[in-house]
PDB file of N, CA and C in Angstrom:
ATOM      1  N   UNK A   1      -1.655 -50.536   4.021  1.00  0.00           N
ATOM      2  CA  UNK A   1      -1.755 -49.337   4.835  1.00  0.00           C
ATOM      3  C   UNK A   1      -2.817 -49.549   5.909  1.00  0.00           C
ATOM      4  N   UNK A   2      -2.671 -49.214   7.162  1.00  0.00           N
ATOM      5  CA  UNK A   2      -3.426 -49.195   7.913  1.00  0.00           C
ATOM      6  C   UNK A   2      -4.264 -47.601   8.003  1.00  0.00           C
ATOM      7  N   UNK A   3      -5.578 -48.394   8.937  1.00  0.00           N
ATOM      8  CA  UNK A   3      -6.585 -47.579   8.838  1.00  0.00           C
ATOM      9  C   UNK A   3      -5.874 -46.187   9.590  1.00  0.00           C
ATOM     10  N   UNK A   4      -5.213 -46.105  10.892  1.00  0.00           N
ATOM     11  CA  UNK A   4      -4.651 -45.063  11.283  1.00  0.00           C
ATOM     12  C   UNK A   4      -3.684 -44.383  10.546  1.00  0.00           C
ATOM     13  N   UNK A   5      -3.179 -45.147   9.425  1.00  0.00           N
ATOM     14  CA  UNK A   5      -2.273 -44.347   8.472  1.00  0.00           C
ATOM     15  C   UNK A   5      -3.324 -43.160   7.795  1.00  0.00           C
ATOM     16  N   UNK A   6      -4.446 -44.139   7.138  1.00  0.00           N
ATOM     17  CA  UNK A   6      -5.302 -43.316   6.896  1.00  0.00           C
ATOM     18  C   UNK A   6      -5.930 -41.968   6.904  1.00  0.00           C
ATOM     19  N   UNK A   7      -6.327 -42.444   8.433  1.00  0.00           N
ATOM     20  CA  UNK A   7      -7.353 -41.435   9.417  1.00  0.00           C
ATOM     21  C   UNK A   7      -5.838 -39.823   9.450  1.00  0.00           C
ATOM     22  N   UNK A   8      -4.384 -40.664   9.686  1.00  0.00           N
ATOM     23  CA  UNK A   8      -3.479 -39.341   9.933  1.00  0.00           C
ATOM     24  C   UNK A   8      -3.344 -38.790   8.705  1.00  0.00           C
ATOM     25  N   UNK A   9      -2.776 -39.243   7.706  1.00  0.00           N
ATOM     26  CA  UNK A   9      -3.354 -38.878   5.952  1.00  0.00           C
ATOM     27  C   UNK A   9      -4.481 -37.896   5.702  1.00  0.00           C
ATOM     28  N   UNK A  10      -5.487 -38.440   5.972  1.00  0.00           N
ATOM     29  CA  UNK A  10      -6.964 -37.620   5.695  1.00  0.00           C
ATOM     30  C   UNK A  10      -6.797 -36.472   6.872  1.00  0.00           C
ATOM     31  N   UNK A  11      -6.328 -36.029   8.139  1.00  0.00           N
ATOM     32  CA  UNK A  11      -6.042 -35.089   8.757  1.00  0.00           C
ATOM     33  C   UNK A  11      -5.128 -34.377   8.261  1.00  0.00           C
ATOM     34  N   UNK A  12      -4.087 -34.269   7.746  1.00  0.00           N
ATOM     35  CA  UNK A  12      -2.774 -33.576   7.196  1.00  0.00           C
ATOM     36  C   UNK A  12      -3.480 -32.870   6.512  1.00  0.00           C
ATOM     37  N   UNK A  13      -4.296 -33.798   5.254  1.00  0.00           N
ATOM     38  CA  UNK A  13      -4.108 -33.418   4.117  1.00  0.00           C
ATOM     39  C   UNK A  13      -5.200 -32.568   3.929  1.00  0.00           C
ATOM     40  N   UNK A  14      -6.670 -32.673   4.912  1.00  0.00           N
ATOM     41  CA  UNK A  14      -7.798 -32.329   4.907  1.00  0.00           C
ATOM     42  C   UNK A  14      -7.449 -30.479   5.710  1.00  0.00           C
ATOM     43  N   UNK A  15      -6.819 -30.707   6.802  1.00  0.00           N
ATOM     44  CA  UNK A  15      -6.027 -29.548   7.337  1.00  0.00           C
ATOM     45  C   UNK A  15      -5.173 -28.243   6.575  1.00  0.00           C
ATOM     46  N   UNK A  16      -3.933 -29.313   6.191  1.00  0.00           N
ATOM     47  CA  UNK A  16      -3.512 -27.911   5.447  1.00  0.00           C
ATOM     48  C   UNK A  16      -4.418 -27.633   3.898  1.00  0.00           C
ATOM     49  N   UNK A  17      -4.992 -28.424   3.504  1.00  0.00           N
ATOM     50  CA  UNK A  17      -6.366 -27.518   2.480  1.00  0.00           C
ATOM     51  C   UNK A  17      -7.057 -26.614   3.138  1.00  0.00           C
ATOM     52  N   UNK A  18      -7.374 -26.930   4.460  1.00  0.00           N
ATOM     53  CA  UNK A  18      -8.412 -25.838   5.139  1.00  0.00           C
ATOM     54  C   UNK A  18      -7.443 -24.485   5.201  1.00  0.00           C
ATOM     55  N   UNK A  19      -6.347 -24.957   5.836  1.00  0.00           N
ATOM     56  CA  UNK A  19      -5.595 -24.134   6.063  1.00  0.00           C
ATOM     57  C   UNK A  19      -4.966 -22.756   4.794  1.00  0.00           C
ATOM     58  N   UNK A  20      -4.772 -23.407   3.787  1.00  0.00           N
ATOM     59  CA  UNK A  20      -4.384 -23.029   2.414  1.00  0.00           C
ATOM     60  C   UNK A  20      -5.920 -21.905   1.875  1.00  0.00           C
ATOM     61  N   UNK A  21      -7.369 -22.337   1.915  1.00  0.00           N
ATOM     62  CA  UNK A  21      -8.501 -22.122   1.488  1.00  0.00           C
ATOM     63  C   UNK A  21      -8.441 -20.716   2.413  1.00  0.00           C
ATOM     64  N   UNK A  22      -8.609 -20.871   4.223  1.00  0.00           N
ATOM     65  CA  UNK A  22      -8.709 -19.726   4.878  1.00  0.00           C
ATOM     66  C   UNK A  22      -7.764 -18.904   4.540  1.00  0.00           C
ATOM     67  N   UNK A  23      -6.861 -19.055   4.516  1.00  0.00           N
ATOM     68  CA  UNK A  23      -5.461 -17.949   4.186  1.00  0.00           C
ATOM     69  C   UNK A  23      -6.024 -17.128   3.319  1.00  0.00           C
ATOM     70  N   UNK A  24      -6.314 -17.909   2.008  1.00  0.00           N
ATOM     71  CA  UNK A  24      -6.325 -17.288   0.964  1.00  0.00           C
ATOM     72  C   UNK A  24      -7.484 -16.366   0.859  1.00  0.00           C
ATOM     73  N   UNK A  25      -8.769 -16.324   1.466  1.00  0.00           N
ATOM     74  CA  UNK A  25      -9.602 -15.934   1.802  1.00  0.00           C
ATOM     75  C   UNK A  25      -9.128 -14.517   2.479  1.00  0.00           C
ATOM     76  N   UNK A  26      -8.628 -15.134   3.472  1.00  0.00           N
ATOM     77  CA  UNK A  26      -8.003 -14.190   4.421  1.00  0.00           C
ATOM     78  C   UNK A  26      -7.501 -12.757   3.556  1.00  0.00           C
ATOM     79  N   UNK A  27      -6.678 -13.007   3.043  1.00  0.00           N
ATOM     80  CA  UNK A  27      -5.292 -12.000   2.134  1.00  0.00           C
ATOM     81  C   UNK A  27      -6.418 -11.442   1.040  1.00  0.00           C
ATOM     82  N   UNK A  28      -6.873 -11.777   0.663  1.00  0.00           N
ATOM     83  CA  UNK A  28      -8.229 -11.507  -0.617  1.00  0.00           C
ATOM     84  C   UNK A  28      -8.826 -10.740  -0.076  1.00  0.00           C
ATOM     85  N   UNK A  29      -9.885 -10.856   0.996  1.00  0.00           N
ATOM     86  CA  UNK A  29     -11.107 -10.372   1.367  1.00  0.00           C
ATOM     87  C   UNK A  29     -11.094  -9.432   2.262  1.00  0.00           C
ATOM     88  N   UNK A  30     -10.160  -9.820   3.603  1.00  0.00           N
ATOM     89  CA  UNK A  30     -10.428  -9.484   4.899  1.00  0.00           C
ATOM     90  C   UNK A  30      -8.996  -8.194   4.947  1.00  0.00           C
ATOM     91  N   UNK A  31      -7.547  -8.193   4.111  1.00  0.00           N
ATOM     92  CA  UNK A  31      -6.525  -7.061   4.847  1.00  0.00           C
ATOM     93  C   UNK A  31      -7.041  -6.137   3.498  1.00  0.00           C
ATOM     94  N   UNK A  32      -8.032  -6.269   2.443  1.00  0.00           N
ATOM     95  CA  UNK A  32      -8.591  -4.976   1.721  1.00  0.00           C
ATOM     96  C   UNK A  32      -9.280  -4.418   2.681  1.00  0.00           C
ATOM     97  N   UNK A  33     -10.372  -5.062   3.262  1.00  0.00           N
ATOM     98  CA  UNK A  33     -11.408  -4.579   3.850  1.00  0.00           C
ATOM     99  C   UNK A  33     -11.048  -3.447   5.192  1.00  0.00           C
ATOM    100  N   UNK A  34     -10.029  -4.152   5.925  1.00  0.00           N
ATOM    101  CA  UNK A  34      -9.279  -3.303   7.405  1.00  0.00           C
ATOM    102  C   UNK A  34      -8.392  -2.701   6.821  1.00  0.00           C
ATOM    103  N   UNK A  35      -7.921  -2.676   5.391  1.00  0.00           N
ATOM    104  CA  UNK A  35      -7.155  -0.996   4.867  1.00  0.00           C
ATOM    105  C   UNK A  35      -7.285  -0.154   5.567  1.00  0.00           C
ATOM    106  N   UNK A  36      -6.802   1.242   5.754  1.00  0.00           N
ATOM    107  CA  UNK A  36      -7.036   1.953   5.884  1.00  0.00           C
ATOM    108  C   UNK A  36      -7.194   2.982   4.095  1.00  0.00           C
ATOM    109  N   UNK A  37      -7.034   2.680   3.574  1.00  0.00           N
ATOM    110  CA  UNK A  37      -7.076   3.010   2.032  1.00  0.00           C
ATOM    111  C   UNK A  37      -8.368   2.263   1.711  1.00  0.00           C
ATOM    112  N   UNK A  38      -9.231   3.433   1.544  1.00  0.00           N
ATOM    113  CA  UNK A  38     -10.594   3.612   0.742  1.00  0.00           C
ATOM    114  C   UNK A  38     -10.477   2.467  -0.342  1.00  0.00           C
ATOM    115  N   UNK A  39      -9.264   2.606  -1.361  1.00  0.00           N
ATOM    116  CA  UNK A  39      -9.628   1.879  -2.624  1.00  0.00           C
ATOM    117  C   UNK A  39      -8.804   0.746  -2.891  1.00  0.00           C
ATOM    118  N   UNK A  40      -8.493  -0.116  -1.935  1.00  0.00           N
ATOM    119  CA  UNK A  40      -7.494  -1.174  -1.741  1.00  0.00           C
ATOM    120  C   UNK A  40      -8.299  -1.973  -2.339  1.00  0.00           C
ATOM    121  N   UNK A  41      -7.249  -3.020  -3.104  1.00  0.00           N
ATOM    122  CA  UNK A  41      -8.191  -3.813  -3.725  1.00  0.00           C
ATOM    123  C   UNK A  41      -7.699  -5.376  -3.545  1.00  0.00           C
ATOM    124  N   UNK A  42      -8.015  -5.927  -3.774  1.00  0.00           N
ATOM    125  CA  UNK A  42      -7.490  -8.082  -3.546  1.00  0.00           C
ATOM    126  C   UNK A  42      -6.008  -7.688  -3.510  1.00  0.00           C
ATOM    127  N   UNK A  43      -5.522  -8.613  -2.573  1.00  0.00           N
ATOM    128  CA  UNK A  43      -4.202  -9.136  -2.287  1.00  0.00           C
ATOM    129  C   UNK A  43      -3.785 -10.447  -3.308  1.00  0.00           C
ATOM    130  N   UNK A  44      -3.508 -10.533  -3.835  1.00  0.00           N
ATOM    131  CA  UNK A  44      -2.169 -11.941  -4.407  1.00  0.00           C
ATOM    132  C   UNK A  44      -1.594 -12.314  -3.430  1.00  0.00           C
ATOM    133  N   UNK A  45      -1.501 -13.832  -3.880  1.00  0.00           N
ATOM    134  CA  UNK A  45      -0.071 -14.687  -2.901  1.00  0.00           C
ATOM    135  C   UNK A  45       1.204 -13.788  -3.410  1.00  0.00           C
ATOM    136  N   UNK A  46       1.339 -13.365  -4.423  1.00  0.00           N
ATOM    137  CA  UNK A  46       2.218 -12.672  -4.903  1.00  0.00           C
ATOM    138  C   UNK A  46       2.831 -11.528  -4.664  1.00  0.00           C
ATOM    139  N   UNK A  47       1.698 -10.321  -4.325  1.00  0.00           N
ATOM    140  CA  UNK A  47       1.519  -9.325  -3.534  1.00  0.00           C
ATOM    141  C   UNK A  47       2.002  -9.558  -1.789  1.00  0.00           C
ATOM    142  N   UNK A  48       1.222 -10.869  -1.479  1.00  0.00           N
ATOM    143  CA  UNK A  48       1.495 -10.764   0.254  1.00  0.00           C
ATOM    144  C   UNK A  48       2.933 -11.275  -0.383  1.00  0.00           C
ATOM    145  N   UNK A  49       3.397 -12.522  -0.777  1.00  0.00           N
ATOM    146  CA  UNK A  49       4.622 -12.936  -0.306  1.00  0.00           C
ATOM    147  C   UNK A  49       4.823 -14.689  -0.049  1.00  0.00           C
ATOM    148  N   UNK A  50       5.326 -15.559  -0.788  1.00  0.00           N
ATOM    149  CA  UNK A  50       4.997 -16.773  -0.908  1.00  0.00           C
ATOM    150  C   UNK A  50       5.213 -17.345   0.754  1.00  0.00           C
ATOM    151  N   UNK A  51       6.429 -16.484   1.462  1.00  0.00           N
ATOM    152  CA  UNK A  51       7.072 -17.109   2.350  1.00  0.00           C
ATOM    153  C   UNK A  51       6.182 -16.669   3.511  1.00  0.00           C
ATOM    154  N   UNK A  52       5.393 -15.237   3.213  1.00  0.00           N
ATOM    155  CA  UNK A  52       4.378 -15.053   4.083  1.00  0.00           C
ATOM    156  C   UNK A  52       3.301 -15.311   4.299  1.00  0.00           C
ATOM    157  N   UNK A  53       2.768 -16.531   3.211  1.00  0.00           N
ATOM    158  CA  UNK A  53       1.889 -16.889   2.638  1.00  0.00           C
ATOM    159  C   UNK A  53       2.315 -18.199   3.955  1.00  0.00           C
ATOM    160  N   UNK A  54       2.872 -18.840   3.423  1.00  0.00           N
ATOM    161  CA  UNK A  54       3.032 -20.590   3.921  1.00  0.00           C
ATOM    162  C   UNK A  54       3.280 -20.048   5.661  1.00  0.00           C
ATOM    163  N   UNK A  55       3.819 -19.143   6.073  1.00  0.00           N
ATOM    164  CA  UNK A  55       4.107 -18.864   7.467  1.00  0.00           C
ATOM    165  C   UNK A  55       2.863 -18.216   8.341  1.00  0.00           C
ATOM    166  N   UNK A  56       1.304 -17.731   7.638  1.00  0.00           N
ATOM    167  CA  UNK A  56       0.317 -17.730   7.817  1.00  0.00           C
ATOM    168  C   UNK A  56      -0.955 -19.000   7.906  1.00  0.00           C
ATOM    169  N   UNK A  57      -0.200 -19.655   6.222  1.00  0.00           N
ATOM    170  CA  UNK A  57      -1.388 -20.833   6.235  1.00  0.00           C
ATOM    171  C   UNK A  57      -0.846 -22.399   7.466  1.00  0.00           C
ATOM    172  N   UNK A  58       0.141 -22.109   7.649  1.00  0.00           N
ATOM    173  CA  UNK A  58       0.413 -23.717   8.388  1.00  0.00           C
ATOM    174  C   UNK A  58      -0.005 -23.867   9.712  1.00  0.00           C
ATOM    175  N   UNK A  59       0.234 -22.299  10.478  1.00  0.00           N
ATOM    176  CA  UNK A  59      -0.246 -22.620  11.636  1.00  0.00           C
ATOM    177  C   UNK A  59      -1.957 -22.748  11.802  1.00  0.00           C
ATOM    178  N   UNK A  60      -2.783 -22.000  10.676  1.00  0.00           N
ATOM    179  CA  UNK A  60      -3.858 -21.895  10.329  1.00  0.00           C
ATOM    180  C   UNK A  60      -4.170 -23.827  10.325  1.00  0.00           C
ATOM    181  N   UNK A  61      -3.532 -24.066   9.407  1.00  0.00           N
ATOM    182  CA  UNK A  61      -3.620 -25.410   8.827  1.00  0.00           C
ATOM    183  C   UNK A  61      -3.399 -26.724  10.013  1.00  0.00           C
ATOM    184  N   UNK A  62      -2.303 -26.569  11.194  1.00  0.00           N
ATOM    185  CA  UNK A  62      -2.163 -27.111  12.277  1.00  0.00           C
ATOM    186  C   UNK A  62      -3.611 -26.979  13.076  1.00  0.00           C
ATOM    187  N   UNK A  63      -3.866 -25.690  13.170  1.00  0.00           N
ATOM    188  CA  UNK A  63      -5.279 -25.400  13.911  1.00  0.00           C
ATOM    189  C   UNK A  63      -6.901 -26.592  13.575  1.00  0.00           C
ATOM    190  N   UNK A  64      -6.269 -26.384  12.150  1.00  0.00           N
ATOM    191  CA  UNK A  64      -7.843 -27.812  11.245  1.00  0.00           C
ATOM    192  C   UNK A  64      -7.563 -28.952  11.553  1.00  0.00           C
ATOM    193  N   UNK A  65      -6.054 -29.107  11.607  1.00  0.00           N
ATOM    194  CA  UNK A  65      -5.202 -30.744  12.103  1.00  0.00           C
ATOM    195  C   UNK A  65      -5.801 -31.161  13.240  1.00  0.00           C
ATOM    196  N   UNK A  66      -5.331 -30.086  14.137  1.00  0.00           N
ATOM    197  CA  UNK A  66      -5.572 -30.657  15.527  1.00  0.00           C
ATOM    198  C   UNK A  66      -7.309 -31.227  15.617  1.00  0.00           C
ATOM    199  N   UNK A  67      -8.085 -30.110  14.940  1.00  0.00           N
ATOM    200  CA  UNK A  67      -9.808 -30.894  15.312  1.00  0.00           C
ATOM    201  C   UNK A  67     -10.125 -32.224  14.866  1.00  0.00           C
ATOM    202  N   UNK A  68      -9.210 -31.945  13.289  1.00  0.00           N
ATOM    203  CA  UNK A  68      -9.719 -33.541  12.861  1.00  0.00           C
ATOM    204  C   UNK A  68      -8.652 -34.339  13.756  1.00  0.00           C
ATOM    205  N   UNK A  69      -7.979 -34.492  13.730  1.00  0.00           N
ATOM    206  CA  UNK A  69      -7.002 -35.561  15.043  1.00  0.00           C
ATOM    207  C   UNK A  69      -7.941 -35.760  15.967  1.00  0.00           C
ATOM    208  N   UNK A  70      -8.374 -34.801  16.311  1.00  0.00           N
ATOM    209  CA  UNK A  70      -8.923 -35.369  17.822  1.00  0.00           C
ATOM    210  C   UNK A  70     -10.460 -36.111  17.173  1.00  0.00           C
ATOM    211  N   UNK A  71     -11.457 -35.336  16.467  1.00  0.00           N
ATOM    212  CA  UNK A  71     -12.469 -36.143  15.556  1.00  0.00           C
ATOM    213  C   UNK A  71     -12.434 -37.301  15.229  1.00  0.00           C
ATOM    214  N   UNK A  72     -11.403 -37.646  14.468  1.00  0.00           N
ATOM    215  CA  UNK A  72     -11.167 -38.809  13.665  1.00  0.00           C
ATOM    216  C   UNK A  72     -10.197 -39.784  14.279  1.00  0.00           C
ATOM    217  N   UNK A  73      -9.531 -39.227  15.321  1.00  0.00           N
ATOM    218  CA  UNK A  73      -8.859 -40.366  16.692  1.00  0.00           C
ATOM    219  C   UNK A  73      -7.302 -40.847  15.823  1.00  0.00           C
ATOM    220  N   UNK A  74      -6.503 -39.794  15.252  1.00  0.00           N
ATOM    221  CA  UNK A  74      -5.787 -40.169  14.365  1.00  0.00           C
ATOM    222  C   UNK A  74      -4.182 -40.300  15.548  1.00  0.00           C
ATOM    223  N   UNK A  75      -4.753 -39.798  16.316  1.00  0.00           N
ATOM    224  CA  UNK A  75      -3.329 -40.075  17.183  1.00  0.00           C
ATOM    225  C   UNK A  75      -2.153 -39.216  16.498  1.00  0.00           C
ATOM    226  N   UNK A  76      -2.296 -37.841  16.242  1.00  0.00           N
ATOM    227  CA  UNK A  76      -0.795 -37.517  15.614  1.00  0.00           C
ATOM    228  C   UNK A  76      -0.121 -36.745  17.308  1.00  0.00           C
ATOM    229  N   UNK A  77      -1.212 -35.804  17.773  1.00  0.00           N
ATOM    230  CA  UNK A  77      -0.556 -34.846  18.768  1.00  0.00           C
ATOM    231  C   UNK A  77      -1.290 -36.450  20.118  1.00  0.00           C
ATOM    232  N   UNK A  78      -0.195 -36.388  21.196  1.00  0.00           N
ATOM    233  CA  UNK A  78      -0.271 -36.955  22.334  1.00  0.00           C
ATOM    234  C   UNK A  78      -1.278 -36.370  23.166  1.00  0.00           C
ATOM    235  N   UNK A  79      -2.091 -37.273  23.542  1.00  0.00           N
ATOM    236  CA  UNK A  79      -3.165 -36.968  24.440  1.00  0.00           C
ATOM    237  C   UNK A  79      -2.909 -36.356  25.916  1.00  0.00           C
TER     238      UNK A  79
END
C-alpha cells in the first residue's frame, strides 16, 4: 500500500468519525435545547431516523474530509 493510499484512508475514515461524533452530538444536545417544548429531552438515532441520521452525518463528514485532504495532501478532491 502506498503512503497516499494511506494519507486517503486516514481522511475517509478520520472524517466520517468526525462526522458520525458531531451528528450525534448534534441530535442529543443541540434540537432538545432549540425545542420549543420546555421538557424535551435527548434525541435517539432512533427517534431522529437512521436514514436521517446518515443524510445529516455525511455531508457533516465530507466537511472533516475535505480539511484533512487538504492537511494531509491526500489528493481525493482536485485542486
Amino acid at each position: 500500500m502506498s503512503s497516499l493510499f494511506i494519507r486517503r484512508a486516514i481522511a475517509w475514515g478520520v472524517g466520517m468519525a468526525l462526522g458520525f461524533v458531531i451528528t450525534l452530538l448534534l441530535i442529543t444536545f443541540f434540537l432538545p435545547a432549540v425545542s420549543p417544548d420546555p421538557n424535551a429531552t435527548a434525541v435517539s438515532i432512533g427517534q431522529y431516523g437512521r436514514v436521517y441520521f446518515l443524510v445529516t452525518m455525511v455531508p457533516i463528514g465530507l466537511i472533516f474530509m475535505t480539511w484533512l485532504d487538504y492537511f494531509l495532501d491526500a489528493k481525493i478532491w482536485p485542486d
